[in-house]
Protein backbone atom coordinates (compact mmCIF):
# COMPACT_ATOMS: atom_id res chain seq x y z
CA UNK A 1 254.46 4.29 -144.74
CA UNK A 2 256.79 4.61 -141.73
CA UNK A 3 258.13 7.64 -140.18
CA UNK A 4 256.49 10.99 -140.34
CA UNK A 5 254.18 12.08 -142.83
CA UNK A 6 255.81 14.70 -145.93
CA UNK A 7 254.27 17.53 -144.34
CA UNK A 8 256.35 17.12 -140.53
CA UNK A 9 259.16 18.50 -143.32
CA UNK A 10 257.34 21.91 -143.35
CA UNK A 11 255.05 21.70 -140.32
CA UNK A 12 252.21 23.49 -139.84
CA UNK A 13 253.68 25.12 -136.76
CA UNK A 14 250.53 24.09 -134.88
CA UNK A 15 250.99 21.25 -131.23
CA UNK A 16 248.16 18.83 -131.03
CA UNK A 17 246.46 20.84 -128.40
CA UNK A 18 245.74 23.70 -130.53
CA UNK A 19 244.79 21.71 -133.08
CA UNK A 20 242.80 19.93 -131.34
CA UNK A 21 240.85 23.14 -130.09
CA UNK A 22 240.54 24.46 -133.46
CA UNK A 23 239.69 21.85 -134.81
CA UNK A 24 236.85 21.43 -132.01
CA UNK A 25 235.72 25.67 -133.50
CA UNK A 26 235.44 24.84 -136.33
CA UNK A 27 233.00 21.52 -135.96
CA UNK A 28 231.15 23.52 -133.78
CA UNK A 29 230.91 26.36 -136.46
CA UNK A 30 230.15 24.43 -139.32
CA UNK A 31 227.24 22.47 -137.25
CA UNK A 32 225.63 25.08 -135.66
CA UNK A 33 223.65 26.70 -138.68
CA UNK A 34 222.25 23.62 -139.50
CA UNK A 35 221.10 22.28 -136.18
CA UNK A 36 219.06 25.94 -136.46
CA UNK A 37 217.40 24.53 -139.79
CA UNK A 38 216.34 21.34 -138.10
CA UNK A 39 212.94 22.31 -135.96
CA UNK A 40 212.16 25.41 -138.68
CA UNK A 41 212.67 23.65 -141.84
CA UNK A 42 209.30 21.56 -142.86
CA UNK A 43 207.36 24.45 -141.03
CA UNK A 44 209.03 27.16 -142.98
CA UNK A 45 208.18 25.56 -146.42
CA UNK A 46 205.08 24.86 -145.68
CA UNK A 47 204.46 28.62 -144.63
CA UNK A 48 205.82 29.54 -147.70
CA UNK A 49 202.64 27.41 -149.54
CA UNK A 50 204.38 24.10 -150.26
CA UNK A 51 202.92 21.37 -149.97
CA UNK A 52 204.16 17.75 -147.79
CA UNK A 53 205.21 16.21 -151.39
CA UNK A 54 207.06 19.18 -152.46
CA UNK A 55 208.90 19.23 -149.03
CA UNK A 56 209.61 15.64 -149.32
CA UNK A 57 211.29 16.41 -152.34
CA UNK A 58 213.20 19.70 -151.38
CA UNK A 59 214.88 17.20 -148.70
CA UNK A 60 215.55 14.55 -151.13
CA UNK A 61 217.49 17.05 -153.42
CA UNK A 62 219.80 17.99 -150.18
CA UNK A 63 220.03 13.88 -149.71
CA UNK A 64 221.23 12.84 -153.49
CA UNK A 65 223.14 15.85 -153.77
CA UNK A 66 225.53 14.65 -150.88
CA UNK A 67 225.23 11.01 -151.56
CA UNK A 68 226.40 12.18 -155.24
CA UNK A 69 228.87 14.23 -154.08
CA UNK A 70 230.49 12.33 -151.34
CA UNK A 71 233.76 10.69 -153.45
CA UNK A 72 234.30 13.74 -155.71
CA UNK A 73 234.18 15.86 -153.21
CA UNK A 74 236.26 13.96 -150.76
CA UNK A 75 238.90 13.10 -153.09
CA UNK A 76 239.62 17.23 -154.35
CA UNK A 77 240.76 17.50 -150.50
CA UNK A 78 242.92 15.41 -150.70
CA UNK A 79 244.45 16.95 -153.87
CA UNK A 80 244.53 20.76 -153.50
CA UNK A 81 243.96 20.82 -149.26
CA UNK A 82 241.52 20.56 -146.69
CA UNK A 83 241.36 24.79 -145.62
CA UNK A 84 239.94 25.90 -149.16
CA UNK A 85 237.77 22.96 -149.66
CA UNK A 86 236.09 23.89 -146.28
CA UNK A 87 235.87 27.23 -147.11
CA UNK A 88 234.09 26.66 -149.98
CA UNK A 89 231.81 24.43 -147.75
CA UNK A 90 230.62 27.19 -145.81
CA UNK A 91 230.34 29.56 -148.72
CA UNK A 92 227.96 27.12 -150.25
CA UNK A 93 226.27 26.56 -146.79
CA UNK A 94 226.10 30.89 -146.60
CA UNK A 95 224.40 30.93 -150.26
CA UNK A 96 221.80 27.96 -149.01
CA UNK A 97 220.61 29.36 -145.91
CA UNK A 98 219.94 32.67 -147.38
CA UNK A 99 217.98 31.38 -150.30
CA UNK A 100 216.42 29.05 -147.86
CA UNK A 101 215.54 32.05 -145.58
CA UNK A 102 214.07 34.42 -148.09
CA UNK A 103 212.81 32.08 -151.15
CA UNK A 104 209.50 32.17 -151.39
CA UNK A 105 209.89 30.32 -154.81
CA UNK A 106 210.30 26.63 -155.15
CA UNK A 107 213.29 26.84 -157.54
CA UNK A 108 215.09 28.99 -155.38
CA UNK A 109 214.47 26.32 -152.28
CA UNK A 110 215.35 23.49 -154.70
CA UNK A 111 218.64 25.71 -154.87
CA UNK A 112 219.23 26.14 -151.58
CA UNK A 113 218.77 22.12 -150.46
CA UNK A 114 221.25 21.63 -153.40
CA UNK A 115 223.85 23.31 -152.32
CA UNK A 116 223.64 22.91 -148.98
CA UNK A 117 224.00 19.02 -149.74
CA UNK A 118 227.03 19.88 -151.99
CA UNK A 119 228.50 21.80 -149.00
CA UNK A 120 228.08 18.45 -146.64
CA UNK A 121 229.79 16.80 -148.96
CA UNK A 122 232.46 18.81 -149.15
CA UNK A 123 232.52 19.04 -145.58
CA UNK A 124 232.46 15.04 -144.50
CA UNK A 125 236.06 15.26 -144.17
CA UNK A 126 238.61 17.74 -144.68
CA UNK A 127 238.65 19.40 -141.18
CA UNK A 128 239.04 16.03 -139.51
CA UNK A 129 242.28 15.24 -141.98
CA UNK A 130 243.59 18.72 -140.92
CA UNK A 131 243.29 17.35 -137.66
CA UNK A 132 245.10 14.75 -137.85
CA UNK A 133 247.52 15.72 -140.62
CA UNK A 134 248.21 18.45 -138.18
CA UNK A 135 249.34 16.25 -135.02
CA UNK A 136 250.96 13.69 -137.09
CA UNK A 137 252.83 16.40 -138.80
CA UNK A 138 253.93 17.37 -134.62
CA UNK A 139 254.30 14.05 -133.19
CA UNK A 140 254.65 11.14 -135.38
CA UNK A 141 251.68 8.90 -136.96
CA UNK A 142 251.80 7.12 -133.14
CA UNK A 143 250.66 10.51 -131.30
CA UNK A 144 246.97 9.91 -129.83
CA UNK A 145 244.30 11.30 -132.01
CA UNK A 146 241.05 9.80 -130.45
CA UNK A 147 240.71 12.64 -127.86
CA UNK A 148 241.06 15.06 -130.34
CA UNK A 149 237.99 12.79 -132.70
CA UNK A 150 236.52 12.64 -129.16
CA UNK A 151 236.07 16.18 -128.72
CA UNK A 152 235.49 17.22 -132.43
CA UNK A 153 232.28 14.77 -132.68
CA UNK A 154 231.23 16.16 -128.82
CA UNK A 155 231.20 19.29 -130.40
CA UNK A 156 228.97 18.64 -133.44
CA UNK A 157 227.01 17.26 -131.05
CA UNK A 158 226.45 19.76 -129.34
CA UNK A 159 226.40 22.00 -132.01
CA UNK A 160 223.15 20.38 -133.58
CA UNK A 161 221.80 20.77 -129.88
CA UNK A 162 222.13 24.25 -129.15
CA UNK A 163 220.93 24.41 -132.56
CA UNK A 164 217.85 22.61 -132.52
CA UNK A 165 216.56 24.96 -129.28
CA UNK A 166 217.90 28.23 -130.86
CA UNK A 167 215.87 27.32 -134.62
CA UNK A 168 212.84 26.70 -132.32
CA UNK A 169 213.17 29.26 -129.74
CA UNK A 170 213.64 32.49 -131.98
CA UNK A 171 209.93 32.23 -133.83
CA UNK A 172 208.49 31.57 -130.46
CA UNK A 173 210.09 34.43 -128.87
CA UNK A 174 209.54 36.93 -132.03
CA UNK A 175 205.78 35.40 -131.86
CA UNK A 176 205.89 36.81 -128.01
CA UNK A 177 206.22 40.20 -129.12
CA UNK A 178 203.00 41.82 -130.27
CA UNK A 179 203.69 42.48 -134.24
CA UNK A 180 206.67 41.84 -134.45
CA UNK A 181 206.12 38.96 -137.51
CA UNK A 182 203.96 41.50 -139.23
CA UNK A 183 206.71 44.06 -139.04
CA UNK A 184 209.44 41.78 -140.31
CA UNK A 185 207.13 40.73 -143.41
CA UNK A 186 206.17 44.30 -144.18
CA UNK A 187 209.48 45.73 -144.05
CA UNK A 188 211.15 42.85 -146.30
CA UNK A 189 208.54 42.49 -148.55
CA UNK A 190 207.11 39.23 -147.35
CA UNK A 191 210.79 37.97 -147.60
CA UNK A 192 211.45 37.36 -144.29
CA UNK A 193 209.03 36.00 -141.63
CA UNK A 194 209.83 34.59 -138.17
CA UNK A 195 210.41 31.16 -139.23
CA UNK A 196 212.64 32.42 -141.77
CA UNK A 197 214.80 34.36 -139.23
CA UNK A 198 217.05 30.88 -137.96
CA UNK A 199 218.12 30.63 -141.44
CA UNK A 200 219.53 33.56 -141.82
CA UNK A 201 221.01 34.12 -138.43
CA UNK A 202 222.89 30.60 -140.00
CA UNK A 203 223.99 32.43 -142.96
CA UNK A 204 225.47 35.28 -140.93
CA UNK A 205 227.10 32.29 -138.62
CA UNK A 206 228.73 31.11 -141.79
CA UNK A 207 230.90 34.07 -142.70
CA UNK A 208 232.26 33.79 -139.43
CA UNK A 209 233.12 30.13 -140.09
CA UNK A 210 234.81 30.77 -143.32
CA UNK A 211 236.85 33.62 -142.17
CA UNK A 212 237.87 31.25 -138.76
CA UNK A 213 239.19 28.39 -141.35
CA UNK A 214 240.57 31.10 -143.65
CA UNK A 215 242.25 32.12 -140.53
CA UNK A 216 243.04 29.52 -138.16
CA UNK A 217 244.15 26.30 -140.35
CA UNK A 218 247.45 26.60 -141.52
CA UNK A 219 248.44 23.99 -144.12
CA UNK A 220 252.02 22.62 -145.54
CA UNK A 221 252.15 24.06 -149.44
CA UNK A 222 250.82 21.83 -151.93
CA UNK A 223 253.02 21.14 -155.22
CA UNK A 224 251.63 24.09 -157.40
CA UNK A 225 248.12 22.99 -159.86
CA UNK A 226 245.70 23.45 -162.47
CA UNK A 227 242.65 23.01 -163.14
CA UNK A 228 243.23 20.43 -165.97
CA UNK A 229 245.12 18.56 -163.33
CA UNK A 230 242.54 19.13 -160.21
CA UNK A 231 240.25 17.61 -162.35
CA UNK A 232 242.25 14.22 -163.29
CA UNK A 233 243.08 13.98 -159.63
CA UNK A 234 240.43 13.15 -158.20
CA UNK A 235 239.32 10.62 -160.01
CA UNK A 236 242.21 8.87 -159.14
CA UNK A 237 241.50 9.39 -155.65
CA UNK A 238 238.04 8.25 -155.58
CA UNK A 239 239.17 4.85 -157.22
CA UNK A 240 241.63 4.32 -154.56
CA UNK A 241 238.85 4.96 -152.09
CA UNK A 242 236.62 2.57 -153.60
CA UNK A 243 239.25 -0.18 -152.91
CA UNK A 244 239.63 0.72 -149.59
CA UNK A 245 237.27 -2.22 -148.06
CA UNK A 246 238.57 -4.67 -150.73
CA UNK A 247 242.53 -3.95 -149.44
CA UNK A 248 242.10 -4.40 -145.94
CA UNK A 249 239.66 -5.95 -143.66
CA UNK A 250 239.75 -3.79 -140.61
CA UNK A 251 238.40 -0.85 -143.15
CA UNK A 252 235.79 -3.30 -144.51
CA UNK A 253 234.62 -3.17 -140.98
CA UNK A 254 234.63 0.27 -140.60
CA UNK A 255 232.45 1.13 -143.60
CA UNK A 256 230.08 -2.02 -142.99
CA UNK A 257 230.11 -0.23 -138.91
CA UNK A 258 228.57 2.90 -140.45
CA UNK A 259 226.39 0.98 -142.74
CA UNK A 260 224.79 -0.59 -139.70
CA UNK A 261 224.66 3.17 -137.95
CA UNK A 262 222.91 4.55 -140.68
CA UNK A 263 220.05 1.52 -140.92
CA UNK A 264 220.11 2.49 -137.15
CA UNK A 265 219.87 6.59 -137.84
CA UNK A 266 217.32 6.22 -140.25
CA UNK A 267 214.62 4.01 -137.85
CA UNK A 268 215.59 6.56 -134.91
CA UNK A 269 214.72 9.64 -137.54
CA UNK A 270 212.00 8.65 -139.14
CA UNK A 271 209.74 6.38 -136.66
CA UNK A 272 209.99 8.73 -133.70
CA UNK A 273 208.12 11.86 -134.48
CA UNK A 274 205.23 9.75 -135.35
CA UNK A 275 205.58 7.90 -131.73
CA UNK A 276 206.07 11.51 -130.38
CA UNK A 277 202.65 12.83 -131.58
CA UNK A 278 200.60 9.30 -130.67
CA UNK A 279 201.86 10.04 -127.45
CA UNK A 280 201.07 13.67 -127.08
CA UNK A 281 197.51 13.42 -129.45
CA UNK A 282 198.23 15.92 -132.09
CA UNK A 283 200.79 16.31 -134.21
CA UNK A 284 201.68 20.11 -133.26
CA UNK A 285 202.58 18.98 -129.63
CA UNK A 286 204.12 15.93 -131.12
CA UNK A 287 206.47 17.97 -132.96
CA UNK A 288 207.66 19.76 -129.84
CA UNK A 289 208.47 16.70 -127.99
CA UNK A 290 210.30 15.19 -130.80
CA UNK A 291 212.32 18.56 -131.11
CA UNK A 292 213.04 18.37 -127.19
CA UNK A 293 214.02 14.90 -127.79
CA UNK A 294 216.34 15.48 -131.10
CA UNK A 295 217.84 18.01 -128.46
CA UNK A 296 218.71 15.28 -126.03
CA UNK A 297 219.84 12.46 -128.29
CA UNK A 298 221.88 15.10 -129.61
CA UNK A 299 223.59 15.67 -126.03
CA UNK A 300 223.44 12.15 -125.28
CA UNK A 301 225.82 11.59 -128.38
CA UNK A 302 227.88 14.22 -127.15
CA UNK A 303 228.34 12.65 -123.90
CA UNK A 304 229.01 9.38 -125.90
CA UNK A 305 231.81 10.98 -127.90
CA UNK A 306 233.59 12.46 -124.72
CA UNK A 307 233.39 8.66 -123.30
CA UNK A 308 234.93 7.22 -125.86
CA UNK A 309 238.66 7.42 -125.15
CA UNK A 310 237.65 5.73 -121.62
CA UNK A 311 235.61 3.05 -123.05
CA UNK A 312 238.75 2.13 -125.12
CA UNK A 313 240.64 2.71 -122.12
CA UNK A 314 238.38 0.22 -119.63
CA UNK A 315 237.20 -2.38 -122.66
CA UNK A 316 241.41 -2.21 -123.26
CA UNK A 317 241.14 -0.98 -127.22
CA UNK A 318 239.11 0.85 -129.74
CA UNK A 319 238.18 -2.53 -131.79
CA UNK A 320 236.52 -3.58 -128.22
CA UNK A 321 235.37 -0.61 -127.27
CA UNK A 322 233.10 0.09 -130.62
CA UNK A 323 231.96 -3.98 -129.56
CA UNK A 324 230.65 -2.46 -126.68
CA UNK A 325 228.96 0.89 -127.82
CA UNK A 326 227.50 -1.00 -131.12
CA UNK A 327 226.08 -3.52 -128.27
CA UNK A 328 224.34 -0.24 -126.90
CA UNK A 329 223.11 0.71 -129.61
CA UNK A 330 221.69 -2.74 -130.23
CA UNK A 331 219.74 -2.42 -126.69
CA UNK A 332 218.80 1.22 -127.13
CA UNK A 333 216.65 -0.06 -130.44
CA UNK A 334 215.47 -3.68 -128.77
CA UNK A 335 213.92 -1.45 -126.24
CA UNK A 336 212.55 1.14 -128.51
CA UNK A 337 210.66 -1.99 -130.43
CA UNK A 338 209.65 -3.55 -127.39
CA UNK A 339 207.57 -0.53 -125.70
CA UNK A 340 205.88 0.44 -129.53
CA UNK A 341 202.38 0.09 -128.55
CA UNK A 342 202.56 0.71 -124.84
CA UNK A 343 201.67 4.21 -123.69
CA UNK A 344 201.80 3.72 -120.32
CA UNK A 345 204.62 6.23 -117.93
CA UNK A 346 206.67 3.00 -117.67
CA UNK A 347 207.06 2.06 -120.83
CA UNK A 348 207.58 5.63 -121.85
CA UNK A 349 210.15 6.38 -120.05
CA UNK A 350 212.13 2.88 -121.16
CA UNK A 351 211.29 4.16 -124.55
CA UNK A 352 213.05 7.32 -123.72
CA UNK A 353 215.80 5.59 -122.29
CA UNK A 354 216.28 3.39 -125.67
CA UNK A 355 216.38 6.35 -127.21
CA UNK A 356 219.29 7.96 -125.95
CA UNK A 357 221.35 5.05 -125.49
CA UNK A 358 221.07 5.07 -129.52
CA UNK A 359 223.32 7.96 -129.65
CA UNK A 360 225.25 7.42 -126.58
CA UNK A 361 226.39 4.60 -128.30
CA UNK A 362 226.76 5.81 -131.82
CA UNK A 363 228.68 8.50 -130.14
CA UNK A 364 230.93 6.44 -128.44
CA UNK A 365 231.75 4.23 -131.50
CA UNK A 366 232.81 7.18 -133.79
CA UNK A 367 235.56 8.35 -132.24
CA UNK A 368 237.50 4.81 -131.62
CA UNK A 369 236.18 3.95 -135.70
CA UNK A 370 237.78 6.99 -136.89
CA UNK A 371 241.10 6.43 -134.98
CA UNK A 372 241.51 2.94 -136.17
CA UNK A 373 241.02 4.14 -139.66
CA UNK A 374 243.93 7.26 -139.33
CA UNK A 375 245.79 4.45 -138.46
CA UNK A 376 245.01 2.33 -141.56
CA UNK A 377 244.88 4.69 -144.04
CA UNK A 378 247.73 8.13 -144.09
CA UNK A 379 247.37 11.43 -145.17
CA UNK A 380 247.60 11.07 -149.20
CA UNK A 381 244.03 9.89 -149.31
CA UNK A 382 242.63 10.78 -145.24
CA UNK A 383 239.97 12.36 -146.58
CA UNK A 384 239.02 10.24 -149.32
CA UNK A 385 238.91 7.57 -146.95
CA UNK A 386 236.34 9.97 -144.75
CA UNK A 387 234.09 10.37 -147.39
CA UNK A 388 233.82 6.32 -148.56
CA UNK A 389 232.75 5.79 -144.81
CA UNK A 390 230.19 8.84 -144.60
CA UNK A 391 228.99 7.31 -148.16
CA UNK A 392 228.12 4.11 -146.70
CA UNK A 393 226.61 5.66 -143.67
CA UNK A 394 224.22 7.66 -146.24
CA UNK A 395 223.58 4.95 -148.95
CA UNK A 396 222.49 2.02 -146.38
CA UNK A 397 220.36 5.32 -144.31
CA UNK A 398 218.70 6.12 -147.42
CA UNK A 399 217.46 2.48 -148.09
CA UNK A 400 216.67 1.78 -144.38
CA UNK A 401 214.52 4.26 -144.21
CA UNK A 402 212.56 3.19 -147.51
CA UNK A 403 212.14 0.05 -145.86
CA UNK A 404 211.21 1.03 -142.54
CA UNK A 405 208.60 3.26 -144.40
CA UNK A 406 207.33 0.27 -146.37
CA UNK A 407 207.06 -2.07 -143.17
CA UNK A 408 203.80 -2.57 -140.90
CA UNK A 409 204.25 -0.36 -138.15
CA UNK A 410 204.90 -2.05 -134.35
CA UNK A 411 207.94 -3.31 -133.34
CA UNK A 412 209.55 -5.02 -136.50
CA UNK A 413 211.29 -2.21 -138.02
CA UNK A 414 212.41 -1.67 -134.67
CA UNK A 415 213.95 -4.85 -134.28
CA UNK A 416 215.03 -5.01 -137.71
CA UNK A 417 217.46 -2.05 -137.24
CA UNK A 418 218.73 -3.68 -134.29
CA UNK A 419 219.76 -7.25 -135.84
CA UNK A 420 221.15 -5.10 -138.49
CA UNK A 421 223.01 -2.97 -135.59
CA UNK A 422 223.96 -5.99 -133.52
CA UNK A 423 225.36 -8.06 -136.85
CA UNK A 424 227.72 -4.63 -137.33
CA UNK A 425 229.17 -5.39 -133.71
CA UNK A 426 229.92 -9.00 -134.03
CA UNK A 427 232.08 -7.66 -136.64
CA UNK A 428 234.29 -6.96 -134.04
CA UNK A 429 234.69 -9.58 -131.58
CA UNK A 430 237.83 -10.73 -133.37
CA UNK A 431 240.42 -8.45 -133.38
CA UNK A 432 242.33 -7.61 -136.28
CA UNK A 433 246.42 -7.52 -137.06
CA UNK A 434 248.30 -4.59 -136.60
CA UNK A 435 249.21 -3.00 -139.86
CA UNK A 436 250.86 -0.16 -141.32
CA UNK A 437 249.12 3.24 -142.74
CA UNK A 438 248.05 2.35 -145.99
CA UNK A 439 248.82 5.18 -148.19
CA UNK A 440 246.24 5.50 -151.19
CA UNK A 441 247.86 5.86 -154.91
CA UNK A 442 248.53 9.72 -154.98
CA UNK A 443 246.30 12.89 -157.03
CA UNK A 444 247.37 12.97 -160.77
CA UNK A 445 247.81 17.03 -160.09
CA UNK A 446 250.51 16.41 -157.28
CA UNK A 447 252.26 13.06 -159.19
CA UNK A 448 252.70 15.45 -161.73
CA UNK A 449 253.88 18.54 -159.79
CA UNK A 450 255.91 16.87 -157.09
CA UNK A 451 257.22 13.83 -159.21
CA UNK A 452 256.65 10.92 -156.83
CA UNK A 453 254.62 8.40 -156.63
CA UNK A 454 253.52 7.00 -153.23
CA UNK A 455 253.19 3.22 -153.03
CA UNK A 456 250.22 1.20 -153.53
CA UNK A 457 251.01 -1.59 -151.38
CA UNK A 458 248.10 -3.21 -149.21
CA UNK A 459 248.51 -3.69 -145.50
């Protein structure tokens, strides 16, 4: 596809800087909530009189429901628009946190962690196609899009970081004041408690998301629908997803990129809170550490995303520039393998330093992936294309982490994670050929409605 996208025709009346600052909002909105959930989660069910295997499981409903999810999801966005599929994201997320905040009842948790998976599905994409529908809608499919990515995944970032200290901060400081947990579980009933309290400050957080994207992303009209035809959409859309990696190579690299992040993600997430609390002696102290930590990789991946239009710029592209931040990556885990059974200052504070160059360079990488594949893949099937990658990022996490679990613990799983980290970046030293937007085979619902048929001709 050459030219500018169907919807520069209409426009969204929108230039790329305030797109790019709403579009920054609302990653920041959408985030926020559930970096509150992170340090209040396992402790909240388990002051609610669950147990750790019923936990486990309440977090492995939220897991398959995504992973489930992911296509479907992904592929209704691209057929009836980005705004109302994120606004049901964060309706979903609103109905979550508040059964997560006042269910005392293991259905009504089981509930909760399913629809707030069903809501990150929905959510893996669409405001990021806005995005760049939006400034290719303004400026042509050759208008730079990475600082835009740049800033959107800084802001998650920072999102989950803010979030982490707020969910951990608010118990403590309602534990400061003489009573005041008594009072909240007289007056609701036993409902609420103070561990209960970040989840539903996240629920109120959520209306004002939805009414922001109600408010602030304008979309071109789509051909008129139903449901009949919603439905045989997006199965066509997920199919043309699926072929994604088989069509064109540079793709094939992308999604085999965030395979490799998630084996790296899933070591990170589930070896270091048990480092944490060998280091500190008990587990409660552990936990704090870890949750001081989470805070930092969090801003350390931040940082990583605002670098990442200069690390294209000095490395001279984005191909060569996720080279170098997967090679970070690579060192941040060697190093994290390497000082496993030391406890000594030194080696603690290389340990650290692995640490956050794991998501200084996972942050760097996403933004130059994600504008080499805008520039593979155009707007019929953006988000489709979003949700394949965020698939294989969650399918290859999953497994990692069942294997890291199953391994002897010391450095190996470590330095597993890291050969499959550093394998991901020799992916790149050869660059690929320039090629055109590939647009994916359009939704039945707007073949029908709009009586063209976009061409399904690999790059």
């Amino acid at each position: 596809m050459t030219g500018r996208p169907a919807s520069a025709a209409t426009g969204h009346g929108l230039d790329g800087a305030t797109a790019r600052r709403r579009f920054v909002t609302v990653s920041f909105l959408f985030w926020l909530p559930i970096g509150m959930s992170i340090a209040t989660g396992v402790l909240l069910f388990t002051e609610r009189g669950m147990g750790l295997a019923a936990v486990a499981a309440f977090y492995a409903v939220h897991s398959l429901t995504a992973a489930a999810m992911e296509l479907p999801t992904g592929g209704l966005s691209d057929v009836i628009g980005r705004r109302p599929v994120l606004a049901v994201a964060g309706l979903l997320n609103l109905t979550a946190f508040t059964l997560i905040g006042l269910g005392a009842a293991a259905w009504a948790i089981v509930l909760g962690m399913g629809l707030m998976g069903l809501a990150r599905a929905l959510s893996s994409g669409p405001a990021e196609a806005w995005y760049v529908d939006t400034v290719h809608a303004h400026a042509g499919p050759d208008a730079d899009i990475r600082t835009g990515l740049a800033r959107g995944s800084s802001a998650t970032s920072a999102a989950l970081a803010l979030g982490t200290l707020l969910g951990g901060g608010l118990p403590w400081l309602l534990g400061l004041a003489p009573g005041a947990g008594r009072w909240l579980a007289d007056t609701t009933g036993g409902l609420v408690i103070p561990l209960s309290v970040p989840a539903l400050l996240g629920a109120l957080i959520e209306v004002v998301f939805v009414l922001y994207v109600l408010g602030a992303l304008p979309e071109p009209p789509r051909p008129r629908t139903t449901l009949r035809r919603v439905v045989g959409g997006v199965p066509a859309a997920i199919a043309a997803g699926l072929r994604l990696g088989a069509r064109d190579a540079l793709i094939r690299r992308i999604l085999l990129t965030a395979s490799a992040a998630g084996a790296a993600l899933a070591a990170v997430e589930l070896l270091t809170p048990g480092r944490a609390a060998a280091l500190m002696g008990t587990a409660e102290s552990g936990a704090l550490v870890f949750a001081g930590l989470a805070c930092a990789g969090f801003l350390c991946s931040a940082l990583g995303s605002q670098l990442a239009p200069l690390v294209a710029r000095l490395t001279g592209s984005s191909e060569r520039a996720v080279l170098a931040s997967l090679g970070l990556v690579t060192l941040g885990l060697a190093l994290l393998g390497l000082t496993t059974h030391a406890m000594s200052p030194f080696a603690t504070a290389v340990a650290v330093t692995g640490y956050g160059l794991v998501y200084l360079g996972l942050g760097a990488a996403g933004p130059n992936e994600n504008d080499l594949l805008h520039r593979r893949v155009d707007a019929s099937g953006r988000a489709t294309a979003l949700s394949v990658q965020s698939l294989s990022l969650q399918l290859v996490a999953a497994g990692a982490g069942l294997a890291a679990g199953t391994l002897p613990t010391g450095p190996l799983p470590w330095l597993l994670a890291a050969a499959v980290v550093l394998a991901g970046a020799l992916l790149w030293v050869r660059l690929a050929a320039p090629a055109k937007a590939t647009p994916l085979p359009a939704a039945a619902a707007e073949r029908a409605d709009a009586g063209a048929v976009l061409a399904d001709d690999a790059p």
